[in-house]
N, C-alpha and C. Protein backbone atom coordinates (compact mmCIF):
# COMPACT_ATOMS: atom_id res chain seq x y z
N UNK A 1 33.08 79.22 -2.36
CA UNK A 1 34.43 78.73 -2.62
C UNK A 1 35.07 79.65 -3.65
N UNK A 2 36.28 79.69 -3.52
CA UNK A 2 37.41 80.99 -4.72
C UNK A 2 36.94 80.70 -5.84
N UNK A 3 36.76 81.17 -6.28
CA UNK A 3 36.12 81.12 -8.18
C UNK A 3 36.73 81.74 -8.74
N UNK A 4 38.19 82.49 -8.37
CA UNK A 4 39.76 83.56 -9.11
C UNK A 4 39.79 82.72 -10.22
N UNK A 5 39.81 83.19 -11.28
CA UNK A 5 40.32 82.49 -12.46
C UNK A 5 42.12 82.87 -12.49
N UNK A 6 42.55 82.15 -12.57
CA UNK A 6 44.55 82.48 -11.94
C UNK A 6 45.07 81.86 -12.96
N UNK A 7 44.54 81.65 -14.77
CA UNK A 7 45.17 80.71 -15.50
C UNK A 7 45.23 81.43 -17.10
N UNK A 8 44.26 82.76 -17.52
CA UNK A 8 44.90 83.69 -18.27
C UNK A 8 45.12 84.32 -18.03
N UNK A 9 45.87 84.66 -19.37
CA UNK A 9 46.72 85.83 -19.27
C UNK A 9 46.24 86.91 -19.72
N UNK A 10 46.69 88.37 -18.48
CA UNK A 10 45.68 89.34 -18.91
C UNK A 10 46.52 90.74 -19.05
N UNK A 11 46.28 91.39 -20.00
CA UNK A 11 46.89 92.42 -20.59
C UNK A 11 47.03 93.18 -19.30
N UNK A 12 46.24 93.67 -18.38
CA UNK A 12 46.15 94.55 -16.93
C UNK A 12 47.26 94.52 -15.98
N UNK A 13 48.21 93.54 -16.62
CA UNK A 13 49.01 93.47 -15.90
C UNK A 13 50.35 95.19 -15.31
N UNK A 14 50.29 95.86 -16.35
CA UNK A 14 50.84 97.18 -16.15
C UNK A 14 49.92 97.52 -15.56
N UNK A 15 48.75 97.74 -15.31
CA UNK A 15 47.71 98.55 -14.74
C UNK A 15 48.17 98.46 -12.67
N UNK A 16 48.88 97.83 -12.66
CA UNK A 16 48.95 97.43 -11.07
C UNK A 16 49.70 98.72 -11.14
N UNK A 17 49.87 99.33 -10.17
CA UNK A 17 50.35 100.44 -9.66
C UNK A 17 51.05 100.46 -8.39
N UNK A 18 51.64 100.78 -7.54
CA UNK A 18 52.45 101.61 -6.01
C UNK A 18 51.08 101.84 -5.88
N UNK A 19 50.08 101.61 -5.06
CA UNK A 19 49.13 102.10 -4.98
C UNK A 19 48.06 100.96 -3.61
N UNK A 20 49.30 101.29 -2.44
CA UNK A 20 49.07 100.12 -1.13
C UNK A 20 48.53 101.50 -0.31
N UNK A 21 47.50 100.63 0.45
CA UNK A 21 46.72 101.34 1.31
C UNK A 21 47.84 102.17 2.82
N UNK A 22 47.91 103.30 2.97
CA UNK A 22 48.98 103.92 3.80
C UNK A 22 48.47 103.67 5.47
N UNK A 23 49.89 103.90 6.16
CA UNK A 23 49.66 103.61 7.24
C UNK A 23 50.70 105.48 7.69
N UNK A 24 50.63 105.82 9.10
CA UNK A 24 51.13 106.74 9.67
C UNK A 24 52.74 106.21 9.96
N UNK A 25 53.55 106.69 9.51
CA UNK A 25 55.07 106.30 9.63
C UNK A 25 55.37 106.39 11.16
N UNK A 26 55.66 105.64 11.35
CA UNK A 26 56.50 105.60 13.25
C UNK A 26 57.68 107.07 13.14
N UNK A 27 57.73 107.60 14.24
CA UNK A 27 58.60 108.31 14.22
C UNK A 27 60.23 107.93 14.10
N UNK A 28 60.53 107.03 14.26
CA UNK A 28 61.37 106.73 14.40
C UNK A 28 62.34 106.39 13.11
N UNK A 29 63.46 107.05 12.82
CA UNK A 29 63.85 106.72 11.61
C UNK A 29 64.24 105.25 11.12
N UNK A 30 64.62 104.32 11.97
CA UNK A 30 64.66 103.24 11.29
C UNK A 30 63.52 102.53 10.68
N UNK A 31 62.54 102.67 11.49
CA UNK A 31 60.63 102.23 10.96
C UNK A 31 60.19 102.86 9.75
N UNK A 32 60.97 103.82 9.30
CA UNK A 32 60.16 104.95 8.64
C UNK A 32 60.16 103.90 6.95
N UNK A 33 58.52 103.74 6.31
CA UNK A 33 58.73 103.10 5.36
C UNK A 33 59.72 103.12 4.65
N UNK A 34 59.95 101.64 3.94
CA UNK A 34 60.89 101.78 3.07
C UNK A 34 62.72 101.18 3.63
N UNK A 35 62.38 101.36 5.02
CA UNK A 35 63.68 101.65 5.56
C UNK A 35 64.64 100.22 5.40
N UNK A 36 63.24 99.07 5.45
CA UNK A 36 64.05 97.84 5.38
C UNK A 36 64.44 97.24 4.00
N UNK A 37 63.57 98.12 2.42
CA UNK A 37 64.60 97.95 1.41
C UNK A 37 65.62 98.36 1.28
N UNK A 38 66.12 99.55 1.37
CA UNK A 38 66.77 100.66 1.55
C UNK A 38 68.45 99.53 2.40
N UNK A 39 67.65 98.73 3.66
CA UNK A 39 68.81 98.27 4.36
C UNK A 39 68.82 96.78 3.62
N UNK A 40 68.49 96.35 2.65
CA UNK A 40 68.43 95.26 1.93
C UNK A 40 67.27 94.67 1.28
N UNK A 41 66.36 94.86 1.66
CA UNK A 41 65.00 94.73 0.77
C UNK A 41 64.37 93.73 1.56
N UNK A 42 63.37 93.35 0.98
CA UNK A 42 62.53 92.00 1.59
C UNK A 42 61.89 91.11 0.32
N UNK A 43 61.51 90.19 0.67
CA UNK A 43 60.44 89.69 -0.45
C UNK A 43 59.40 88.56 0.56
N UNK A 44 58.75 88.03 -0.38
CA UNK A 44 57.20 87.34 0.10
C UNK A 44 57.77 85.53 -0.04
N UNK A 45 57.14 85.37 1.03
CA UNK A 45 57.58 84.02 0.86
C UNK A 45 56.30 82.79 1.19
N UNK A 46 55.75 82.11 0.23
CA UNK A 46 54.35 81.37 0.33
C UNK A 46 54.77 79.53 0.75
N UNK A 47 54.71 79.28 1.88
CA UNK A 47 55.11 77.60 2.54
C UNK A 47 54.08 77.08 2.18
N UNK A 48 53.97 76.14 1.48
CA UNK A 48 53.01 75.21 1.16
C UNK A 48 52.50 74.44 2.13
N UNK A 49 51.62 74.08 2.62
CA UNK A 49 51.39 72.86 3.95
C UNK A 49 50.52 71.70 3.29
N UNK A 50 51.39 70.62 2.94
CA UNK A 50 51.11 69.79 1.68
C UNK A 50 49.50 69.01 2.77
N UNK A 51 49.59 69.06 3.95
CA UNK A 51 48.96 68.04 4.63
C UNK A 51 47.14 69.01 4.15
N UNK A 52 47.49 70.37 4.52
CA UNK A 52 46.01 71.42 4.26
C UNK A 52 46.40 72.35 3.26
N UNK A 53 46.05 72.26 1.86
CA UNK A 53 47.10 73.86 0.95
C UNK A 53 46.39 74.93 1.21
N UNK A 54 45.04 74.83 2.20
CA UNK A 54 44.25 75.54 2.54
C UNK A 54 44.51 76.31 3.68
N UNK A 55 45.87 75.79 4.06
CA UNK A 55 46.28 76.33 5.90
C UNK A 55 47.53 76.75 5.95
N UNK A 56 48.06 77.42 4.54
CA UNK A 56 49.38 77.81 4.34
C UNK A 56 49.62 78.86 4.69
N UNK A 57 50.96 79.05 4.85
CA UNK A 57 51.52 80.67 5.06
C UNK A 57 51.91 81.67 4.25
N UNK A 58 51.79 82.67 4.33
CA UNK A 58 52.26 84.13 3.44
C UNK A 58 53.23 84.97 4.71
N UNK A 59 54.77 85.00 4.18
CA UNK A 59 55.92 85.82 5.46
C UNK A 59 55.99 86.86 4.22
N UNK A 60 55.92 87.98 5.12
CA UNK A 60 57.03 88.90 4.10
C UNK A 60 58.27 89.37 5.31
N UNK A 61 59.23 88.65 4.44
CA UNK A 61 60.70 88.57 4.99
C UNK A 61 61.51 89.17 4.37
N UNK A 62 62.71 89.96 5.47
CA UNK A 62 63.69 90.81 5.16
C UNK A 62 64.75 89.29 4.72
N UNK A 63 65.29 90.55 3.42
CA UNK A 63 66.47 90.29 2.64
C UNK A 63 67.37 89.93 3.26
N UNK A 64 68.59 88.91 3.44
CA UNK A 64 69.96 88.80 4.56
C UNK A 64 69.67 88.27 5.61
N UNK A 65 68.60 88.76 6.27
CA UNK A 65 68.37 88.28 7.81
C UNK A 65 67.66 87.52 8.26
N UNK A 66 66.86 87.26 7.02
CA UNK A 66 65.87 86.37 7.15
C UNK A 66 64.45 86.47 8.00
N UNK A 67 64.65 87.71 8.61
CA UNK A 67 63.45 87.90 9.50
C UNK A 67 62.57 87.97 9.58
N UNK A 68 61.11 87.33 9.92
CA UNK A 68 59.84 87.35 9.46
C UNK A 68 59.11 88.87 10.23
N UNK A 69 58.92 89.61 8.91
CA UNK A 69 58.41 90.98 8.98
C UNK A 69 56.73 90.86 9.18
N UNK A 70 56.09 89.84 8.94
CA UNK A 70 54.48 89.98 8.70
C UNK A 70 54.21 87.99 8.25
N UNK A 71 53.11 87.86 9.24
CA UNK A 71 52.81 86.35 8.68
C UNK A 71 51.15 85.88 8.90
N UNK A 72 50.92 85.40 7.85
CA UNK A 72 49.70 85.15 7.59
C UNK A 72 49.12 84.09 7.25
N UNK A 73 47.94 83.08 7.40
CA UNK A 73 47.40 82.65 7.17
C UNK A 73 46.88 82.40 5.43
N UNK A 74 47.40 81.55 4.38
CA UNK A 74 47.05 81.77 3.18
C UNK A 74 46.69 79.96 2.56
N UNK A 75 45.93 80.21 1.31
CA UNK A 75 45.47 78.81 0.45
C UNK A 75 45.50 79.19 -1.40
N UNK A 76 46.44 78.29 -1.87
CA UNK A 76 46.33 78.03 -2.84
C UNK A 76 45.71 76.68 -3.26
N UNK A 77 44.68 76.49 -4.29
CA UNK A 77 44.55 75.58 -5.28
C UNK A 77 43.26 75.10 -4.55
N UNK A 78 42.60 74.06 -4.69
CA UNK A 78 41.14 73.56 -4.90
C UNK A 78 41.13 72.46 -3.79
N UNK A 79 42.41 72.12 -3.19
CA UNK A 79 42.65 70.93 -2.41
C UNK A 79 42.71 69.83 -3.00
N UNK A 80 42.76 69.39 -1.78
CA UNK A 80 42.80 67.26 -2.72
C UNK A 80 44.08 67.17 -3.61
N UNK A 81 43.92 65.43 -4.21
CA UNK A 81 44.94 65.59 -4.80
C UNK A 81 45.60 66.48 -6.43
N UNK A 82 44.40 66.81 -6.82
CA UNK A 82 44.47 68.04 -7.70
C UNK A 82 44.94 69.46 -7.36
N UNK A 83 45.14 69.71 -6.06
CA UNK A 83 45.26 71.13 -5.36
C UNK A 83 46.59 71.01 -5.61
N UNK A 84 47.13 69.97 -5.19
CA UNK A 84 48.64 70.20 -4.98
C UNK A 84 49.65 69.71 -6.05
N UNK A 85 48.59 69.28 -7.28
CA UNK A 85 49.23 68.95 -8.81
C UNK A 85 49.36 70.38 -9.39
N UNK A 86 50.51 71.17 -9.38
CA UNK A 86 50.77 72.27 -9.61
C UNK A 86 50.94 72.72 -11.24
N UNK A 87 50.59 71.63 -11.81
CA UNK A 87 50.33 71.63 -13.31
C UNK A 87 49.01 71.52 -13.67
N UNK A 88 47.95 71.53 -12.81
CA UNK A 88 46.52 71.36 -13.19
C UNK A 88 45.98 72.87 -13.04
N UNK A 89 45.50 73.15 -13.95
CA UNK A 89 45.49 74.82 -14.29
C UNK A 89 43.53 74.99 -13.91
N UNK A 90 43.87 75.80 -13.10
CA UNK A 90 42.55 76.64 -12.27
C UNK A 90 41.75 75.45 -11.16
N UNK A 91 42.86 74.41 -10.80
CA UNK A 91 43.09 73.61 -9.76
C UNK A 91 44.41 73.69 -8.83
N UNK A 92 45.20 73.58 -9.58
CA UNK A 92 46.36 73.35 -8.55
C UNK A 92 47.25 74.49 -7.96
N UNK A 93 47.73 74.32 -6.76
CA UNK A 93 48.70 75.81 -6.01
C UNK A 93 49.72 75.82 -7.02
N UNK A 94 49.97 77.15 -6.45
CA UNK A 94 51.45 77.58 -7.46
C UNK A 94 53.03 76.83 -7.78
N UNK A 95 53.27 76.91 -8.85
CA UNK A 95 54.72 75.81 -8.57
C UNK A 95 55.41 76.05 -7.95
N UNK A 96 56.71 75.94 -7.03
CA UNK A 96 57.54 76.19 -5.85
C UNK A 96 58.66 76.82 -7.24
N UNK A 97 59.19 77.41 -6.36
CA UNK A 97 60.42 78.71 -7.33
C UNK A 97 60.16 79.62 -6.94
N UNK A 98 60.89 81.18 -7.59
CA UNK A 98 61.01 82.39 -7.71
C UNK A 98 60.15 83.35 -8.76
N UNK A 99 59.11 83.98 -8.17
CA UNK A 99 58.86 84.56 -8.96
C UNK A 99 58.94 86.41 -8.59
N UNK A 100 58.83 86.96 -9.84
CA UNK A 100 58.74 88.44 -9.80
C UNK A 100 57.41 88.67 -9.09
N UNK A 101 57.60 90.20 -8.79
CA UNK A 101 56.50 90.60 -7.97
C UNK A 101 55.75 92.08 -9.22
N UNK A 102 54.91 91.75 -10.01
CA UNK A 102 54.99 92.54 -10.90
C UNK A 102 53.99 94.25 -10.75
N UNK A 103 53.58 94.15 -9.59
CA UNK A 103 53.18 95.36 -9.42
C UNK A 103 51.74 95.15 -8.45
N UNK A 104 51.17 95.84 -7.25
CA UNK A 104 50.05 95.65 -6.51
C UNK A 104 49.31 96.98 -6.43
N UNK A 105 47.72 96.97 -6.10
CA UNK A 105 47.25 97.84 -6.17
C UNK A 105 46.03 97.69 -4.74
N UNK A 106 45.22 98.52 -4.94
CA UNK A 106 44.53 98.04 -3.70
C UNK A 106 42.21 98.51 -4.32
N UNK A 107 43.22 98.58 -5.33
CA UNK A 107 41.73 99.07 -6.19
C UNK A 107 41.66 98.38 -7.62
N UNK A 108 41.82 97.03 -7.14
CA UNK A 108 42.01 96.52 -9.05
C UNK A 108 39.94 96.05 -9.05
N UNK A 109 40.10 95.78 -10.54
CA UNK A 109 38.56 96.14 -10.93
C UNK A 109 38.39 94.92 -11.27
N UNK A 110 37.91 93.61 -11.04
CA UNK A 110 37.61 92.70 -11.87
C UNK A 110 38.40 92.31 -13.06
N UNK A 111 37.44 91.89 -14.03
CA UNK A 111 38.22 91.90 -15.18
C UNK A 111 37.89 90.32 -15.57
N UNK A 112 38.69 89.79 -16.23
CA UNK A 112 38.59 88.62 -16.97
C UNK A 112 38.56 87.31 -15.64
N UNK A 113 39.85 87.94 -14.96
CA UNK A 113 40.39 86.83 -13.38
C UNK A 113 39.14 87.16 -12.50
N UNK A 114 38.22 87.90 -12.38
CA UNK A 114 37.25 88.56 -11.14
C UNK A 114 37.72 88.92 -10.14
N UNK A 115 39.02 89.28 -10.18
CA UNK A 115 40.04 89.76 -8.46
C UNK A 115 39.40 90.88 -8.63
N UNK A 116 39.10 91.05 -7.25
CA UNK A 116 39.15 92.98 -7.10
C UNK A 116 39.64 93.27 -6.00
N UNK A 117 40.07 94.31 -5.52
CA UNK A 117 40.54 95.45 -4.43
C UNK A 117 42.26 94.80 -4.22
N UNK A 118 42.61 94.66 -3.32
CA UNK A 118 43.61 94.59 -2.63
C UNK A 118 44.12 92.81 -3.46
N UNK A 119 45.41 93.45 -4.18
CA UNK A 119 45.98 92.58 -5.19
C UNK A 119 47.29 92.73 -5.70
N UNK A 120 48.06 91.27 -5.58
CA UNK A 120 49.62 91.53 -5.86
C UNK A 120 49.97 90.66 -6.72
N UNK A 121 50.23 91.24 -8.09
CA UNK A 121 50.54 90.73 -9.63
C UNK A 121 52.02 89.93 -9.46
N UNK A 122 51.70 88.62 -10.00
CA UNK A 122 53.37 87.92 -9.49
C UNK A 122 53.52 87.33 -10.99
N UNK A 123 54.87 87.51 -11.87
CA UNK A 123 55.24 86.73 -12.95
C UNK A 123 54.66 85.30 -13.47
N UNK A 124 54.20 84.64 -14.63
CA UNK A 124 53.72 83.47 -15.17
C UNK A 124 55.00 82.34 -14.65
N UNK A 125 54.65 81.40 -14.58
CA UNK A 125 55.64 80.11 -13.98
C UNK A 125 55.49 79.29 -15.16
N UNK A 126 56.22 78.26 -15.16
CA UNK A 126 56.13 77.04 -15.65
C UNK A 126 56.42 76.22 -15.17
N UNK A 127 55.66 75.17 -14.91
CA UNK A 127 55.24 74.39 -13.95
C UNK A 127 56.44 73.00 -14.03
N UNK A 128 56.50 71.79 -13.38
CA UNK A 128 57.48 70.90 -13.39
C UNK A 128 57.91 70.03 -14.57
N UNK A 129 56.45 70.37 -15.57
CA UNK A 129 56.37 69.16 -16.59
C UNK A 129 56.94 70.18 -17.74
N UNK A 130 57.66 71.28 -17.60
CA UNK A 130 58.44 72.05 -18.56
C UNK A 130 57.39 72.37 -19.62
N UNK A 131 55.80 72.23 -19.65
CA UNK A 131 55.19 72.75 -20.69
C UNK A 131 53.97 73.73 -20.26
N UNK A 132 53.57 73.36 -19.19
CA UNK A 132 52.38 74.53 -18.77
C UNK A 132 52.69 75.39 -18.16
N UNK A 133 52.50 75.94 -18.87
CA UNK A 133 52.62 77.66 -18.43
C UNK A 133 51.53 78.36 -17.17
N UNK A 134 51.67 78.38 -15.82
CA UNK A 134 50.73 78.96 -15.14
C UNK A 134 50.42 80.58 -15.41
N UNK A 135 49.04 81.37 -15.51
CA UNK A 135 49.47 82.21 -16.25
C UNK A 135 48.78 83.11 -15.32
N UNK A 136 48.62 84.55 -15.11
CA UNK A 136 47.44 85.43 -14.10
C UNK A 136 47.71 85.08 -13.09
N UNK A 137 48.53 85.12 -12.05
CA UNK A 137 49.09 84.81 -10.58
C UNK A 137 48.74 85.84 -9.96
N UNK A 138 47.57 86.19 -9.06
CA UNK A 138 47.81 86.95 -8.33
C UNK A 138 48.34 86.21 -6.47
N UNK A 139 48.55 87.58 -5.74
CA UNK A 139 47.67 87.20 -4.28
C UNK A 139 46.58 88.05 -4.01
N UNK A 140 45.47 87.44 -3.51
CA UNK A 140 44.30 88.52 -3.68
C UNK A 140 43.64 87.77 -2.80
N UNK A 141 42.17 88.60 -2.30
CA UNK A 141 41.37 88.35 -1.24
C UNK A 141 40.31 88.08 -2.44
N UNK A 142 38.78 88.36 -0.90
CA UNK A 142 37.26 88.52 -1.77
C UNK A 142 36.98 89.60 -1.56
N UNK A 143 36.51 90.75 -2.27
CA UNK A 143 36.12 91.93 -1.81
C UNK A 143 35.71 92.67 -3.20
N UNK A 144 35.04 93.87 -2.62
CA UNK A 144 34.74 94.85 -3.95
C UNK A 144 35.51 95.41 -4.61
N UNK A 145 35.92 96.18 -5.83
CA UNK A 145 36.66 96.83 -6.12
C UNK A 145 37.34 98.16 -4.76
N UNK A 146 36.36 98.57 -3.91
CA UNK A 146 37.21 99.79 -3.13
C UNK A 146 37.82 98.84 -2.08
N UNK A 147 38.10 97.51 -1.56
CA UNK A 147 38.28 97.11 -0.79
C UNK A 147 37.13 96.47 0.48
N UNK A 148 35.80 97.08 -0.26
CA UNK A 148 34.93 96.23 1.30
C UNK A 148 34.30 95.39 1.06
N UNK A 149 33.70 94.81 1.71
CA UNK A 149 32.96 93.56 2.01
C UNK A 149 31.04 93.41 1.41
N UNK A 150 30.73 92.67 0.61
CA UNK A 150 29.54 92.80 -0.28
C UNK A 150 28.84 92.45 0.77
N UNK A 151 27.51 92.20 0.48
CA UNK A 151 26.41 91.47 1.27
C UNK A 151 26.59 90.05 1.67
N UNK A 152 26.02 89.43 2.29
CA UNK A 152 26.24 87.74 2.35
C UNK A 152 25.00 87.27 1.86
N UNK A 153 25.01 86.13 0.72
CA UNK A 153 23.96 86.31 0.53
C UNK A 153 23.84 84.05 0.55
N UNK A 154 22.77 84.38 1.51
CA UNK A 154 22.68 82.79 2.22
C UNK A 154 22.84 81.97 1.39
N UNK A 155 22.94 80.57 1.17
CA UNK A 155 23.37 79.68 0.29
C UNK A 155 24.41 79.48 -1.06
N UNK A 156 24.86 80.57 -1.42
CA UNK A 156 25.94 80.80 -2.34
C UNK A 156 27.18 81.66 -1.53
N UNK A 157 28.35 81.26 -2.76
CA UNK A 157 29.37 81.95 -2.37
C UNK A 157 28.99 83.26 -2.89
N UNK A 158 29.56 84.84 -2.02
CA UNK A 158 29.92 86.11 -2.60
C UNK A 158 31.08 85.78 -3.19
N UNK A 159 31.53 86.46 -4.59
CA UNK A 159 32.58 87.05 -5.04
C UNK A 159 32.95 87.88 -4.49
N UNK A 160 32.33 88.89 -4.08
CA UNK A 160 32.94 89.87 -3.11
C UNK A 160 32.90 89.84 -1.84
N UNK A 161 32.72 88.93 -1.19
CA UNK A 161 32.61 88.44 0.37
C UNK A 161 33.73 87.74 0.68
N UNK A 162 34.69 87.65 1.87
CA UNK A 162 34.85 86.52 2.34
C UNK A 162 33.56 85.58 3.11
N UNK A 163 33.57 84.28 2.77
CA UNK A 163 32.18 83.59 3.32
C UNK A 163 32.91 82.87 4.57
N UNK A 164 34.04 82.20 4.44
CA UNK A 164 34.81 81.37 5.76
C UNK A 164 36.02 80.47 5.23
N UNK A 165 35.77 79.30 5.75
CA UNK A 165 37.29 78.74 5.49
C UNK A 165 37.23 78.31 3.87
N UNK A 166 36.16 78.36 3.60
CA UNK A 166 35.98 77.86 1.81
C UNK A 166 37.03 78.96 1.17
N UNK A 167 36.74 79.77 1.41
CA UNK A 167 37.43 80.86 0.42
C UNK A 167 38.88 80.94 0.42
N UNK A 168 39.83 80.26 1.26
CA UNK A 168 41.00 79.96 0.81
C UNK A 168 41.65 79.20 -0.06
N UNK A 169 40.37 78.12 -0.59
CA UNK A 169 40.32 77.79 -1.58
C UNK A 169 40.42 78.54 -2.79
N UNK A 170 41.52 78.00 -3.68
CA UNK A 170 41.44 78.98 -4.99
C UNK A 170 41.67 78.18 -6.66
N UNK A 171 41.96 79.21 -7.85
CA UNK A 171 41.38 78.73 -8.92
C UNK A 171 43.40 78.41 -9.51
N UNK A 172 44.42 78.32 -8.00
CA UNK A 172 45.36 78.70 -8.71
C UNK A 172 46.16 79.87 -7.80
N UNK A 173 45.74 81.11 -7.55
CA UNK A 173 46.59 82.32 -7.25
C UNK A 173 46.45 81.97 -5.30
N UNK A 174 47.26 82.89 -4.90
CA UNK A 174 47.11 82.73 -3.61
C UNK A 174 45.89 83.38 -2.76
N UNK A 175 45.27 82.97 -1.84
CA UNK A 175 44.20 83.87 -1.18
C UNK A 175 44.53 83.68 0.03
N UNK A 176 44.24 85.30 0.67
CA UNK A 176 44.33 85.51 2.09
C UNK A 176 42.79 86.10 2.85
N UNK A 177 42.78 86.10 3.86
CA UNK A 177 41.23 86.88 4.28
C UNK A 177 41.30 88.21 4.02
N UNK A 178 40.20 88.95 4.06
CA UNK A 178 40.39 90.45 3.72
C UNK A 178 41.49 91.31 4.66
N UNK A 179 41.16 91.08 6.40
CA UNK A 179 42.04 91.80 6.76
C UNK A 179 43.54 91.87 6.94
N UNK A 180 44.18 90.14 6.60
CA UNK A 180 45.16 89.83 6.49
C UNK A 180 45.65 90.48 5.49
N UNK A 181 45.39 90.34 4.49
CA UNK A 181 46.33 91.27 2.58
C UNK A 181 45.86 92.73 2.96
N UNK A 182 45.01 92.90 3.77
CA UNK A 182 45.79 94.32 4.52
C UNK A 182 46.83 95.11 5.08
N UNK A 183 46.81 94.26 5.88
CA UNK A 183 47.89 94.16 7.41
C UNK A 183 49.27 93.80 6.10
N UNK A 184 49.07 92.91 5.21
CA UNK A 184 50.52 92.51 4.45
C UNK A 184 50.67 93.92 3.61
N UNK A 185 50.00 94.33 3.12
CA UNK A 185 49.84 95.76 2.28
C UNK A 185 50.68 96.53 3.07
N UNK A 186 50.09 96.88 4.52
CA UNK A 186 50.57 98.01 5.34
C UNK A 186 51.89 97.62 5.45
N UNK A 187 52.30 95.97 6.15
CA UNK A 187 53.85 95.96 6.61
C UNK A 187 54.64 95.93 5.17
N UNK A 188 54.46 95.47 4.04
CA UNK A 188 55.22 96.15 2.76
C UNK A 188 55.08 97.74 2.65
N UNK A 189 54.26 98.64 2.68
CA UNK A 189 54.43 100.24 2.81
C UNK A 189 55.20 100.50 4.11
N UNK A 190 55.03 99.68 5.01
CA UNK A 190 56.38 100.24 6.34
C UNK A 190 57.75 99.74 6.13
N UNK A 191 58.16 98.26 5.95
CA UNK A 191 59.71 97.79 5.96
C UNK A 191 60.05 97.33 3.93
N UNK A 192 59.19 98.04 3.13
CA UNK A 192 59.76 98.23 2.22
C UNK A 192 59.21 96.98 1.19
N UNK A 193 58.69 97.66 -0.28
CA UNK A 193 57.89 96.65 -0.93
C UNK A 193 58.72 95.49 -1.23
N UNK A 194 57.90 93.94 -1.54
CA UNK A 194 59.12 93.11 -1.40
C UNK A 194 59.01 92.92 -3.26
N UNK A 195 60.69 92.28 -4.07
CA UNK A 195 60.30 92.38 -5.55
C UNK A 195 60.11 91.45 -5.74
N UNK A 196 60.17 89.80 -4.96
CA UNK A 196 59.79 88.74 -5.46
C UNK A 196 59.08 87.89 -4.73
N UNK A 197 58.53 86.87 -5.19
CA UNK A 197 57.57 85.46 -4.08
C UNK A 197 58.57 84.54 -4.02
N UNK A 198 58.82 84.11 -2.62
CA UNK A 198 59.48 82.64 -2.91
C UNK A 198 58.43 81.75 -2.63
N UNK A 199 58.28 80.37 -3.27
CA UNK A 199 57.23 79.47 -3.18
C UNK A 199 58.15 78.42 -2.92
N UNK A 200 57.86 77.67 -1.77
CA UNK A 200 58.21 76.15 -0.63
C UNK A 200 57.58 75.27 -0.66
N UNK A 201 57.85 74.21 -0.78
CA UNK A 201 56.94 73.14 -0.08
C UNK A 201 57.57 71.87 0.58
């Protein structure tokens, strides 16, 4: 099960970098990365599915048009009725609002949160009760620092594994499967990085 610690706050936050795994540009000039900030931008948008928070979505959608550029399968928070108390810190999904998108990398190292590889730094919230501060937001998978997949090792969760549907479970930040926050990596390096999360429910 996610064991992301998603509730301090960690200096690493500059350390995120432009630094998304590349894809071969389409020939075509409108495809050519970038092209859909450039024509208005995009940003990330996380739907809560109050019934499973374990069976939610991640769109990254163009700016104006609304168009869903990339969609994925995603889970915030621990489930139950604590998952979806968005003030219960390294239990509950993220609060619904706007947040910044503060920088992604695809080689982050552990650290205090234990995220590694493929990871997208989103601004601290404050939650409904105007006093808790949610703090360390990423979106992030399970994996090693270079991006691959550890050993499985029978009866425990890997930190660096995805194990199955447990692992959309999280401590707080959003989680996707490994090859999904790929595929979202690549379509942000093609129609243009997005600068903020919108969060729904």
């Amino acid at each position: 099960m996610g064991r992301r610690i998603c509730t301090a706050s960690l200096a690493a936050a500059a350390a995120l970098t432009a630094g998304p795994a590349t894809t071969t540009a389409p020939a075509h000039a409108a495809e050519r990365p970038g092209a859909a900030a450039r024509a208005g931008g995009t940003h990330l948008l996380f739907d809560k599915n109050r019934r499973d928070p374990a069976d939610s979505r991640v769109r990254l959608v163009q700016d104006g048009t609304g168009k869903v550029l990339a969609d994925f399968r995603a889970g915030s928070g621990q489930g139950g009725t604590a998952g979806r108390d968005e003030c219960a810190k390294s239990k509950g999904w993220l609060p619904d609002g706007t947040y910044r998108v503060l920088g992604h990398t695809t080689r982050k190292r552990g650290g205090r949160d234990g995220i590694n590889g493929y990871a997208i730094r989103i601004t601290d919230k404050v939650c409904r009760d105007g006093r808790t501060r949610r703090t360390a937001l990423f979106l992030h998978s399970e994996m090693r620092p270079d991006g691959t997949q550890g050993s499985a090792t029978p009866g425990r969760d890997n930190p660096y594994r995805w194990d199955g549907e447990s692992d959309y479970h999280s401590m707080g930040c959003v989680k996707l499967a490994p090859a999904d926050i790929k595929h979202l990596f690549a379509a942000a390096q093609r129609y243009g990085w997005p600068t903020t999360l919108k969060v729904a429910s």
